[in-house]
PDB file of N, CA and C in Angstrom:
ATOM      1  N   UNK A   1     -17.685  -9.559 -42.501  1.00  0.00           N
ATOM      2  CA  UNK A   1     -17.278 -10.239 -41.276  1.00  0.00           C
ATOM      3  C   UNK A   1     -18.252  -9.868 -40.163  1.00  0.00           C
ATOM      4  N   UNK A   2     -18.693 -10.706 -39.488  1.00  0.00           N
ATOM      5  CA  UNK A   2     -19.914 -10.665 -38.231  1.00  0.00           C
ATOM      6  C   UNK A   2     -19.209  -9.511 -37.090  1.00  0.00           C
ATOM      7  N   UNK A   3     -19.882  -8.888 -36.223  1.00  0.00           N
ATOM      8  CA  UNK A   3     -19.355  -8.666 -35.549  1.00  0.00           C
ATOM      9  C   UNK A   3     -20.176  -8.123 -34.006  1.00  0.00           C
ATOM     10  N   UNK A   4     -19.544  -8.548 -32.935  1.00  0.00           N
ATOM     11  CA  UNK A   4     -20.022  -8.811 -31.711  1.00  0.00           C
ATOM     12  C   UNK A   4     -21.431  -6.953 -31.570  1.00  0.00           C
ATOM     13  N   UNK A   5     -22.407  -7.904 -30.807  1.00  0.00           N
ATOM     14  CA  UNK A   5     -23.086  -6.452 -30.177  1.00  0.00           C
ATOM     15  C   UNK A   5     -22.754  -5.698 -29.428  1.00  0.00           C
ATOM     16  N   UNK A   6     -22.762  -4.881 -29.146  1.00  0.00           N
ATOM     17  CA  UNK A   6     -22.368  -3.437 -28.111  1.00  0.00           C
ATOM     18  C   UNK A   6     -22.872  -4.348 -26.514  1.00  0.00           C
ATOM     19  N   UNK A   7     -21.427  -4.058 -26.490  1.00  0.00           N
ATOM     20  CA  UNK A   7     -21.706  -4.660 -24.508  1.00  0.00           C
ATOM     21  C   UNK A   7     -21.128  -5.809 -24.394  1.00  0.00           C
ATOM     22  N   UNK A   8     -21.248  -6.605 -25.625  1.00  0.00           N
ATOM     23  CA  UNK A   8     -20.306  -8.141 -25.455  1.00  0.00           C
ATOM     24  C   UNK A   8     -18.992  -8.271 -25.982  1.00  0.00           C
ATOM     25  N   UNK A   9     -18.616  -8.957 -24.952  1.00  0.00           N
ATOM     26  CA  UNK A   9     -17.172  -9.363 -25.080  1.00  0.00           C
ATOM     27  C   UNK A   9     -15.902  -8.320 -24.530  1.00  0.00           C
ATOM     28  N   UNK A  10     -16.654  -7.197 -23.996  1.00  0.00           N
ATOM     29  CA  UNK A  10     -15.423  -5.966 -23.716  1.00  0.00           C
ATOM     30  C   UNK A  10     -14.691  -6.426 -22.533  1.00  0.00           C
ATOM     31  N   UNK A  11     -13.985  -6.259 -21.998  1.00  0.00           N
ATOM     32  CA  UNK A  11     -13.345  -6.069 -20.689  1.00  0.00           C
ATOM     33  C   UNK A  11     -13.648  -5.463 -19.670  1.00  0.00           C
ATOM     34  N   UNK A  12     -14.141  -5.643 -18.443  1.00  0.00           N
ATOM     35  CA  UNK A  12     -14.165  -4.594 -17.481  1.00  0.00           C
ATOM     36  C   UNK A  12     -13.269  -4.011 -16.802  1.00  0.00           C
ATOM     37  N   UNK A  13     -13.108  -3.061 -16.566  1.00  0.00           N
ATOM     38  CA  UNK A  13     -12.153  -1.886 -15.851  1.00  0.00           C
ATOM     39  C   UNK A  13     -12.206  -2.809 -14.968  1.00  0.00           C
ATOM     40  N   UNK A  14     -10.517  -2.610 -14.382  1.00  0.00           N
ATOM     41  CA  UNK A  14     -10.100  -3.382 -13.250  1.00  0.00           C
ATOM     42  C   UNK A  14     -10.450  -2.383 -11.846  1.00  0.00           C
ATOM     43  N   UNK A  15     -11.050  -2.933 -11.325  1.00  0.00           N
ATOM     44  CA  UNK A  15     -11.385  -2.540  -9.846  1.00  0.00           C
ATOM     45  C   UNK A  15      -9.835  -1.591  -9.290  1.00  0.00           C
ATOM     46  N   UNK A  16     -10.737  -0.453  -8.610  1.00  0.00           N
ATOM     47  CA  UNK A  16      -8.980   0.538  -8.111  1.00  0.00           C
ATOM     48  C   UNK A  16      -8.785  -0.442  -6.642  1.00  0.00           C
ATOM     49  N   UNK A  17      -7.098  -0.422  -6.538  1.00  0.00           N
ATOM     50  CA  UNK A  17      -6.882  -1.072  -5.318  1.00  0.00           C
ATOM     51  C   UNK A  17      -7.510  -0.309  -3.828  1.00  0.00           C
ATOM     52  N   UNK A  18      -8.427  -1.498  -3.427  1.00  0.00           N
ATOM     53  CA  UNK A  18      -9.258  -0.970  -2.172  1.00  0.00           C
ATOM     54  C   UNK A  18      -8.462  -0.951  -1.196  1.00  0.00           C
ATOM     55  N   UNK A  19      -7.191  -1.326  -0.652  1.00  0.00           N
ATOM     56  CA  UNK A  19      -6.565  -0.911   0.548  1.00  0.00           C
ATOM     57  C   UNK A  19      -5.935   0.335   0.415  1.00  0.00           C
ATOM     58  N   UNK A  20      -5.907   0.781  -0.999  1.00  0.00           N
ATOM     59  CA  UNK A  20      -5.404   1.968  -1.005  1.00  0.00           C
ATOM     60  C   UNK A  20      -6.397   3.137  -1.171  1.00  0.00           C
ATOM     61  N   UNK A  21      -7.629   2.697  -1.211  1.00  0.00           N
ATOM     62  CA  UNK A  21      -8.922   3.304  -1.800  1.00  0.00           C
ATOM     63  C   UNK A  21      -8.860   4.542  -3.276  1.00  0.00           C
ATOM     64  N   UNK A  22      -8.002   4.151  -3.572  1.00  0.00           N
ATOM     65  CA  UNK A  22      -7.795   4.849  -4.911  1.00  0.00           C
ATOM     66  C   UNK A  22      -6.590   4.613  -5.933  1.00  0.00           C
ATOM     67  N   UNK A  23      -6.176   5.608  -6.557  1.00  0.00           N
ATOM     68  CA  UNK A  23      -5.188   5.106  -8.005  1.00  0.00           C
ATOM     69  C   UNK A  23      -4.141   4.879  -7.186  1.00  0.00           C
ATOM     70  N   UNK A  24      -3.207   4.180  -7.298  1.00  0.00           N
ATOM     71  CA  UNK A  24      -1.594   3.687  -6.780  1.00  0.00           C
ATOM     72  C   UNK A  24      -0.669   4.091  -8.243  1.00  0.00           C
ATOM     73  N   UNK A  25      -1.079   4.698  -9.054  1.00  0.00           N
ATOM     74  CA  UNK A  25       0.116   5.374 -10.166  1.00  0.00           C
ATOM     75  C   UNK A  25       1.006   5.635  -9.628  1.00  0.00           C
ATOM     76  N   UNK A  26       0.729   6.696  -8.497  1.00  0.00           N
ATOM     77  CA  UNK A  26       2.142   7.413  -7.518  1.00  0.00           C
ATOM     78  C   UNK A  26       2.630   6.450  -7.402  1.00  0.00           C
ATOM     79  N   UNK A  27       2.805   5.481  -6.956  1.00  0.00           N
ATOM     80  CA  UNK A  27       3.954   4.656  -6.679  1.00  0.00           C
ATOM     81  C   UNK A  27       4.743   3.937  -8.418  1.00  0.00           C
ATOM     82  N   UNK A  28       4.636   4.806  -8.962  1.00  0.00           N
ATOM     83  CA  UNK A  28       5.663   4.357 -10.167  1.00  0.00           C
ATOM     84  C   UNK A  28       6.093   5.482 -10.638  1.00  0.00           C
ATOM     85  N   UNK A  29       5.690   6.543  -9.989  1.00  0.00           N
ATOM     86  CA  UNK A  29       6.649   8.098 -10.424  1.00  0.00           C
ATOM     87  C   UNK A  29       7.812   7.884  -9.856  1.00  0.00           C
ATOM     88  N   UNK A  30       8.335   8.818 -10.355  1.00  0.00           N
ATOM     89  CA  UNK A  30      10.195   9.057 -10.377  1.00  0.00           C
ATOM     90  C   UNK A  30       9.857   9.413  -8.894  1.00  0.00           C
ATOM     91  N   UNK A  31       9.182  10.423  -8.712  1.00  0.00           N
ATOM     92  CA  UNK A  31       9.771  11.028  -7.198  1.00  0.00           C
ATOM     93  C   UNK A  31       9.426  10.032  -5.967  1.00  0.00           C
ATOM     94  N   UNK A  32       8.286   8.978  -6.117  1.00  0.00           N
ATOM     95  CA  UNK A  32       8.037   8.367  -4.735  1.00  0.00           C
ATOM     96  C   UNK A  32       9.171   6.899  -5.161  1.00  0.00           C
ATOM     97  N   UNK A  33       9.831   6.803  -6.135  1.00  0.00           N
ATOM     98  CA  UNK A  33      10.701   5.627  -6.297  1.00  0.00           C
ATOM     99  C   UNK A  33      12.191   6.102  -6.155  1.00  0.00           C
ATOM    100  N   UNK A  34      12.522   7.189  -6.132  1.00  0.00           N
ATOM    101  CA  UNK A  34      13.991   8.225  -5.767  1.00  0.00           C
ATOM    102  C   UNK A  34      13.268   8.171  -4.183  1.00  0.00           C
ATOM    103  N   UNK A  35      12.254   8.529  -3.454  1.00  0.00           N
ATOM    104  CA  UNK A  35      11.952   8.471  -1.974  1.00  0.00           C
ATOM    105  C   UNK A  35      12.530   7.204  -1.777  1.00  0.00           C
ATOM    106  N   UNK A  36      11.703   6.532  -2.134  1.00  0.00           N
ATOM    107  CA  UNK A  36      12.053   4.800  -1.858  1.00  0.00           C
ATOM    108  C   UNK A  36      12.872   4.592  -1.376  1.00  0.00           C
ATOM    109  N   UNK A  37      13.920   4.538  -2.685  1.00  0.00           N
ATOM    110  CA  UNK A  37      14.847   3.829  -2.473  1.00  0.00           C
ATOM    111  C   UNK A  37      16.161   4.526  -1.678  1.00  0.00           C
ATOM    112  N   UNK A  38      15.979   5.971  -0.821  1.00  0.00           N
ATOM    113  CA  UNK A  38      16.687   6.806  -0.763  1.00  0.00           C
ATOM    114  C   UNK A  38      16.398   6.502   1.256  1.00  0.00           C
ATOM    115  N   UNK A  39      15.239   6.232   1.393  1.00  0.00           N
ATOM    116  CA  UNK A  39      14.645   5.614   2.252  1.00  0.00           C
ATOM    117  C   UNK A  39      14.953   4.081   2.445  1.00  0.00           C
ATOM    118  N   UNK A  40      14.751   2.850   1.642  1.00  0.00           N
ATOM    119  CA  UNK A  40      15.354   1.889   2.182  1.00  0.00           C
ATOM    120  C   UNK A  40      16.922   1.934   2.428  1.00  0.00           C
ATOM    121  N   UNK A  41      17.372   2.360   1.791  1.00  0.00           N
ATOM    122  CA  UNK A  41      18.819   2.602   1.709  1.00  0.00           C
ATOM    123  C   UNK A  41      19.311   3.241   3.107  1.00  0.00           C
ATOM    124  N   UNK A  42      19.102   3.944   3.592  1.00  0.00           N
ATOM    125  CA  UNK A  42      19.367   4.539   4.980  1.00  0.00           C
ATOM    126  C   UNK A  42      18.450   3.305   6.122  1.00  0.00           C
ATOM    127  N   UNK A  43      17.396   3.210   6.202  1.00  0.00           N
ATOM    128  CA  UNK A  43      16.558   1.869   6.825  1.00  0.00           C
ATOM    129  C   UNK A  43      16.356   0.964   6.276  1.00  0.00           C
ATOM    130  N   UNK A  44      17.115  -0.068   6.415  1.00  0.00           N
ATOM    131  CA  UNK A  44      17.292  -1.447   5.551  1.00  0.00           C
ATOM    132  C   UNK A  44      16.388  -2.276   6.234  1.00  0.00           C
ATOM    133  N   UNK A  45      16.059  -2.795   7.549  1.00  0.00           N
ATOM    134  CA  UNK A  45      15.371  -3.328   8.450  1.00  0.00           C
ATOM    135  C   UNK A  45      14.114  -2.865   8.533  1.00  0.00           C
ATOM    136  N   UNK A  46      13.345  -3.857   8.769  1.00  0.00           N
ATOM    137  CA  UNK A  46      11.918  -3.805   9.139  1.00  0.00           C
ATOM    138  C   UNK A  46      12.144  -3.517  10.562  1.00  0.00           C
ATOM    139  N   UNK A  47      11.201  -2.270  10.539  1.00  0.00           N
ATOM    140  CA  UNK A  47      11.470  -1.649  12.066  1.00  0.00           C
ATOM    141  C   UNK A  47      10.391  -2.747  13.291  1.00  0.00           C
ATOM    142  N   UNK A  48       9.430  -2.907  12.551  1.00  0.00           N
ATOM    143  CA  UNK A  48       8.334  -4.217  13.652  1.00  0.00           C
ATOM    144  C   UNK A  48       9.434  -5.753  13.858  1.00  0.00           C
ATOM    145  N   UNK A  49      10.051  -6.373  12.801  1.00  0.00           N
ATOM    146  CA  UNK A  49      10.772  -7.138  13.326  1.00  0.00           C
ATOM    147  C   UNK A  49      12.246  -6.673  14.600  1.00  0.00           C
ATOM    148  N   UNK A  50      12.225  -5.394  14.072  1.00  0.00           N
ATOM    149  CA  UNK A  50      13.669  -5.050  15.046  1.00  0.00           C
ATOM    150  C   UNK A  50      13.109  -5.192  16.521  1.00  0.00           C
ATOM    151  N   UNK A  51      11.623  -4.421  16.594  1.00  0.00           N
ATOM    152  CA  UNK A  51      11.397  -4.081  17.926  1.00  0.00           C
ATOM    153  C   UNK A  51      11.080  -5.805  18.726  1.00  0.00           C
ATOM    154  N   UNK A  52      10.906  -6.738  17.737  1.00  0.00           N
ATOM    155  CA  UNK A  52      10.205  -8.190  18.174  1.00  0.00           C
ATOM    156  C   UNK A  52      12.337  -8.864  18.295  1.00  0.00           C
ATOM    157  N   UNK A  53      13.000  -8.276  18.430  1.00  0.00           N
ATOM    158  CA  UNK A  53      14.109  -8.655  18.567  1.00  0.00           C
ATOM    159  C   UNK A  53      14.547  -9.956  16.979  1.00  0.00           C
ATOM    160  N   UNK A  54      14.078  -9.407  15.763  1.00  0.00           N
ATOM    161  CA  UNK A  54      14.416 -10.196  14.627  1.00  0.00           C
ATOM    162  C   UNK A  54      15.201  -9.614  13.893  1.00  0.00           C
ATOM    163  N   UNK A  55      16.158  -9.958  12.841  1.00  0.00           N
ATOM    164  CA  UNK A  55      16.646  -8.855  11.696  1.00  0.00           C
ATOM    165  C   UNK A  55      16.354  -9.886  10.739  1.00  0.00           C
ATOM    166  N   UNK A  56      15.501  -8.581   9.852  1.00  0.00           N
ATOM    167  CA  UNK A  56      14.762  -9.046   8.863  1.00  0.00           C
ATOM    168  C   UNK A  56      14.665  -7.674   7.512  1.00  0.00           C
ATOM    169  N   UNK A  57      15.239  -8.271   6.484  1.00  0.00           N
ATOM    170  CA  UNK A  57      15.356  -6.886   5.381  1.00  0.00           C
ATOM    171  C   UNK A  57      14.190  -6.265   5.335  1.00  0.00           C
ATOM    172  N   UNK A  58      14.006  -5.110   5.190  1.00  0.00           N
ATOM    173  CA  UNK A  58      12.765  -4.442   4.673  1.00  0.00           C
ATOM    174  C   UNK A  58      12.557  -4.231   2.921  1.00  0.00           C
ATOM    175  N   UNK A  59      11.144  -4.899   2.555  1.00  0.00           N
ATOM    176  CA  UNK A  59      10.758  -4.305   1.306  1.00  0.00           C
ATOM    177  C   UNK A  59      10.197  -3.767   0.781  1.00  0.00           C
ATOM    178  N   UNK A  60       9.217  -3.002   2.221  1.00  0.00           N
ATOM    179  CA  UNK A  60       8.504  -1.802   1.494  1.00  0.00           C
ATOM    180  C   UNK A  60       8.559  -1.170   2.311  1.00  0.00           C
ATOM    181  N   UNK A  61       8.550   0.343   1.980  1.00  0.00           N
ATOM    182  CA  UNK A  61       8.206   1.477   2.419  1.00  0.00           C
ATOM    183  C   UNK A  61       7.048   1.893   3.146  1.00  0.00           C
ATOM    184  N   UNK A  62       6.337   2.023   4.034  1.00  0.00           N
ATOM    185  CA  UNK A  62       5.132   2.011   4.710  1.00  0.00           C
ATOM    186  C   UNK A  62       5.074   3.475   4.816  1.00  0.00           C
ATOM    187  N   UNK A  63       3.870   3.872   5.046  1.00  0.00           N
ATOM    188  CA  UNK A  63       2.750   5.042   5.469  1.00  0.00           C
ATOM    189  C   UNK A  63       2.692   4.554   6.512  1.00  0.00           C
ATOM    190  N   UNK A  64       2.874   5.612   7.848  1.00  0.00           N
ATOM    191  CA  UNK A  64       2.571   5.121   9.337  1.00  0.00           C
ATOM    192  C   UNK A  64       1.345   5.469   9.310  1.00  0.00           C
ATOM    193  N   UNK A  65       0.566   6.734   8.891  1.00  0.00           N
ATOM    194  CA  UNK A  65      -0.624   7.298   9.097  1.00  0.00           C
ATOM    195  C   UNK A  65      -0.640   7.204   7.478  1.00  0.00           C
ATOM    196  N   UNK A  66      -1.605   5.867   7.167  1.00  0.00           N
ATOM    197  CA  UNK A  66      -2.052   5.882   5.827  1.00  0.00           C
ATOM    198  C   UNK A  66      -2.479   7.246   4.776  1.00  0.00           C
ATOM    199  N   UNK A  67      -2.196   7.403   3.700  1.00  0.00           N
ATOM    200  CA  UNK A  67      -2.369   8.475   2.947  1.00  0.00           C
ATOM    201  C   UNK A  67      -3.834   8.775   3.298  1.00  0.00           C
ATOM    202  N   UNK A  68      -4.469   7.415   2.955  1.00  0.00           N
ATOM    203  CA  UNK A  68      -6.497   7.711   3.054  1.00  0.00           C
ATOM    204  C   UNK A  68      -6.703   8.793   4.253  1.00  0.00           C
ATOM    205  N   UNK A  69      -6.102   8.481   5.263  1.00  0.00           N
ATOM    206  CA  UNK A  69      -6.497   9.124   6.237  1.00  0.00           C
ATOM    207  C   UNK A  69      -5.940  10.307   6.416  1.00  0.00           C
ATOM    208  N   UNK A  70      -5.455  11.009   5.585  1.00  0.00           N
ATOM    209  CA  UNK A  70      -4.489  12.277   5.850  1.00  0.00           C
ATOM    210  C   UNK A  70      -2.964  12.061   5.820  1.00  0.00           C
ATOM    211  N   UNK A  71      -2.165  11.068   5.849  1.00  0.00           N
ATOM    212  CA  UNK A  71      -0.838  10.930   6.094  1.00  0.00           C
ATOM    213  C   UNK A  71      -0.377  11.620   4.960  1.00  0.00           C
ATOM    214  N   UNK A  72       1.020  12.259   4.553  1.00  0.00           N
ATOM    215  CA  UNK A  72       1.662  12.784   3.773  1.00  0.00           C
ATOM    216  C   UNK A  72       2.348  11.935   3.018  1.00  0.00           C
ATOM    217  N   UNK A  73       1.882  11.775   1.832  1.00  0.00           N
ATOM    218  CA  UNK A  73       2.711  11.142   0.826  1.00  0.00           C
ATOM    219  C   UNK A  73       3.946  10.785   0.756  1.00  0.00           C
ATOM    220  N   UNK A  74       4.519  11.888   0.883  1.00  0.00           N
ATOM    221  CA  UNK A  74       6.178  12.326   0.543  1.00  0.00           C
ATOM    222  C   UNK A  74       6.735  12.704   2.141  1.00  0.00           C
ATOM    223  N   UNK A  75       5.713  12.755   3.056  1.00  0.00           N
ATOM    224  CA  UNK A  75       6.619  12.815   4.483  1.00  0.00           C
ATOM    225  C   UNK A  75       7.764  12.260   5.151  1.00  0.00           C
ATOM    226  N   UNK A  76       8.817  12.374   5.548  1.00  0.00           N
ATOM    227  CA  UNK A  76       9.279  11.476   5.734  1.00  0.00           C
ATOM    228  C   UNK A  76       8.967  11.181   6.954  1.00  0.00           C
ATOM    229  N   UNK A  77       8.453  12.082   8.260  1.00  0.00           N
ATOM    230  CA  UNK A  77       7.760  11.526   9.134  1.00  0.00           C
ATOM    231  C   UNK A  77       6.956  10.746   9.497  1.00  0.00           C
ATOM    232  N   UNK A  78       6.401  10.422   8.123  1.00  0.00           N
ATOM    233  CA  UNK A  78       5.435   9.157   8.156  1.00  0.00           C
ATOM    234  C   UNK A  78       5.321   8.052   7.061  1.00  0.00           C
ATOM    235  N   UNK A  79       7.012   8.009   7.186  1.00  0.00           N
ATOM    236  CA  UNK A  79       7.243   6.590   6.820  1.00  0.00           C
ATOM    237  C   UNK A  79       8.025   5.690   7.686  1.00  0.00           C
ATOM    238  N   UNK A  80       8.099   4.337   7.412  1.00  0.00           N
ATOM    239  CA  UNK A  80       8.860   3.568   7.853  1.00  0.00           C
ATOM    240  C   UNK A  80       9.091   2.412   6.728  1.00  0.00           C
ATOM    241  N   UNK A  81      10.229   1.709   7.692  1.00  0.00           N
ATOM    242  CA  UNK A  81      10.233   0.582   6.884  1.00  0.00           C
ATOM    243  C   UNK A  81      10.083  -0.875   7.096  1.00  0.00           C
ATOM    244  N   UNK A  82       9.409  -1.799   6.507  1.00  0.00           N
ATOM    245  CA  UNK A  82       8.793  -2.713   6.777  1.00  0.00           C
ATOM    246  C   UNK A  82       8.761  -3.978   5.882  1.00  0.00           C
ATOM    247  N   UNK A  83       8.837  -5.567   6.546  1.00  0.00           N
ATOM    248  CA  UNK A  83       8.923  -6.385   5.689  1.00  0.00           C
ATOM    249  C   UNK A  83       7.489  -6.684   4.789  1.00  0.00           C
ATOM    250  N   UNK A  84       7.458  -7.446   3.972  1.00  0.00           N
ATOM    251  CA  UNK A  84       6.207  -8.057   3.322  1.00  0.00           C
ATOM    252  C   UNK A  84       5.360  -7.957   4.270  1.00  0.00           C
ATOM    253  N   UNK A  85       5.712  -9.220   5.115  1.00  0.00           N
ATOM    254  CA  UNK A  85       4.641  -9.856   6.068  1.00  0.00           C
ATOM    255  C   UNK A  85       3.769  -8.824   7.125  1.00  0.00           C
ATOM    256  N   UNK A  86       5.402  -7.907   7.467  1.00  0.00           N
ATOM    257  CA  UNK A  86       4.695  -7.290   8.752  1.00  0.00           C
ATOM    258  C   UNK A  86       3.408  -5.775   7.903  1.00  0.00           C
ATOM    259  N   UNK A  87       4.288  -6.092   6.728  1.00  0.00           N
ATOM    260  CA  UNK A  87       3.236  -4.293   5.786  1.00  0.00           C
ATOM    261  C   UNK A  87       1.580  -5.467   5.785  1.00  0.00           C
ATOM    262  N   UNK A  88       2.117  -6.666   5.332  1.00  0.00           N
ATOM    263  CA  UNK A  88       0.629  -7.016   4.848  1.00  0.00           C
ATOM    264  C   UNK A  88      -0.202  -6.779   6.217  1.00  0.00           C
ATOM    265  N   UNK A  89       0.524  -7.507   7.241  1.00  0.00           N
ATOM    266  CA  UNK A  89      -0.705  -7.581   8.598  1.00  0.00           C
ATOM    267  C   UNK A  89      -1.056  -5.887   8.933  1.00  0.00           C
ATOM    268  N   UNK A  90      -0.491  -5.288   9.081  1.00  0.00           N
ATOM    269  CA  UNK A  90      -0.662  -3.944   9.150  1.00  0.00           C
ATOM    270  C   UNK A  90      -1.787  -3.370   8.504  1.00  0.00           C
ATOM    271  N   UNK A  91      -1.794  -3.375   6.521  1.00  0.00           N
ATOM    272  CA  UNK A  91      -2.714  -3.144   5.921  1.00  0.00           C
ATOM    273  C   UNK A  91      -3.834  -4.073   6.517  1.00  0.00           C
ATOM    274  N   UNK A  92      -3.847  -5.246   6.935  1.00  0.00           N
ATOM    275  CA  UNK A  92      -5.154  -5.439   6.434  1.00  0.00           C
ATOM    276  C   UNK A  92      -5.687  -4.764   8.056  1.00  0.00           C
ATOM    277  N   UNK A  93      -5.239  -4.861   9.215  1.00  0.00           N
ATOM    278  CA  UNK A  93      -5.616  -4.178  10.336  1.00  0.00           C
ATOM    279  C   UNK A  93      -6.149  -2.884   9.947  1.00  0.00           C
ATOM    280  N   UNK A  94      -5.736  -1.844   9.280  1.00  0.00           N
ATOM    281  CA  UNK A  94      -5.776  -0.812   9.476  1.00  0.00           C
ATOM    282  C   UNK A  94      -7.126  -1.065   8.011  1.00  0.00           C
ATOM    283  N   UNK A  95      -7.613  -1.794   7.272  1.00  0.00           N
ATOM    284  CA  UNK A  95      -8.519  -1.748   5.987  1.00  0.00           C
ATOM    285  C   UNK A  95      -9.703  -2.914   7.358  1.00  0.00           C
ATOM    286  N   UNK A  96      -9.391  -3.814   7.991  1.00  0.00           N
ATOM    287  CA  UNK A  96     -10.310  -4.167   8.244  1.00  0.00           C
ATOM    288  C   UNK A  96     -11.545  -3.374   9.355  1.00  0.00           C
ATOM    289  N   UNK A  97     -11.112  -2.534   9.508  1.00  0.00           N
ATOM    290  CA  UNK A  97     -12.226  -1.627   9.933  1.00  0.00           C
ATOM    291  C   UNK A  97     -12.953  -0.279   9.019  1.00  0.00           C
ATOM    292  N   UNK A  98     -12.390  -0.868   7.769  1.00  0.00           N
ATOM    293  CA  UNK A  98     -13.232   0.187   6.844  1.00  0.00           C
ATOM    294  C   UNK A  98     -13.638  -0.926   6.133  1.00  0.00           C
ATOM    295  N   UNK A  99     -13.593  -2.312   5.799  1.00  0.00           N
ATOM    296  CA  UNK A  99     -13.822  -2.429   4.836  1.00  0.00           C
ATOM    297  C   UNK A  99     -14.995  -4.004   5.146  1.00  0.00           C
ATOM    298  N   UNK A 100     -14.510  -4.098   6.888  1.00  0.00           N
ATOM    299  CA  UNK A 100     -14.683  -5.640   7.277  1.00  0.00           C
ATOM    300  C   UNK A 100     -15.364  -5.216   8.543  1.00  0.00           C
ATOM    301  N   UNK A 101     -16.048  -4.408   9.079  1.00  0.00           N
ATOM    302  CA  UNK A 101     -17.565  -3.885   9.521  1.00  0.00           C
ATOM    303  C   UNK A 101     -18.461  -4.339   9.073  1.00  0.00           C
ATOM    304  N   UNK A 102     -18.951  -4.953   9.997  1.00  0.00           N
ATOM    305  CA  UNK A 102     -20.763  -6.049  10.214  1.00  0.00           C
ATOM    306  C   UNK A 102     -21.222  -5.123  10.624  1.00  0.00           C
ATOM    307  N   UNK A 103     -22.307  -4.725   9.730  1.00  0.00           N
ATOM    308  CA  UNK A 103     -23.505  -3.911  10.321  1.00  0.00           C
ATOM    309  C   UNK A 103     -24.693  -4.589  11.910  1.00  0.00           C
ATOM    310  N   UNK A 104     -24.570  -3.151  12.297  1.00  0.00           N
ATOM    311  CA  UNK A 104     -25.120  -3.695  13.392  1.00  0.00           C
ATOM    312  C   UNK A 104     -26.727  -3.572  13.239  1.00  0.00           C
ATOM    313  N   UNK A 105     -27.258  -4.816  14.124  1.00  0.00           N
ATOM    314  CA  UNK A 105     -28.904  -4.802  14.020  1.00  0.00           C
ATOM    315  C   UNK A 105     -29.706  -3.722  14.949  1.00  0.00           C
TER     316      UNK A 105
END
């Protein structure tokens, strides 16, 4: 039976998620999914819609001071809670100055 040359046809490693600039495993351990949900459960609301006068469920858990930058994983001081929309605009604010910088001439 024929069989392919070295280098063709393999798969490439999937790129690590760049807003997180590294592995996101932690977020499928027992302990940051017992945080979670121990955390939405007490803050059900997206705290950015509360302050914009909306009620709106929260579905993720946010890093106020992103991990990249030093924030504490497991802090609870530096979490909140937050809808889709308002986590996405957030991430990309806080990635578009690492990642969406025009070099200057």
């Amino acid at each position: 039976m024929p069989s392919l040359p070295k280098g063709r046809g393999r798969v490439k490693p999937v790129d690590k998620n760049k807003s997180w600039g590294g592995d996101t495993s932690v977020y499928r351990k027992k302990k940051w999914r017992e945080l979670r949900a121990f955390w939405i459960n007490g803050s059900p609301l997206c705290v950015e819609c509360e302050q914009e006068g909306r009620t709106v469920a929260a579905d993720v858990v946010d890093h106020v001071k992103p991990i990249k930058q030093g924030g504490g994983m497991y802090d609870m001081n530096n979490l909140q809670s937050l809808c889709h929309s308002c986590h996405n605009r957030k991430t990309y604010e806080e990635n578009k100055g690492i990642y969406g910088k025009e070099e200057e001439d």
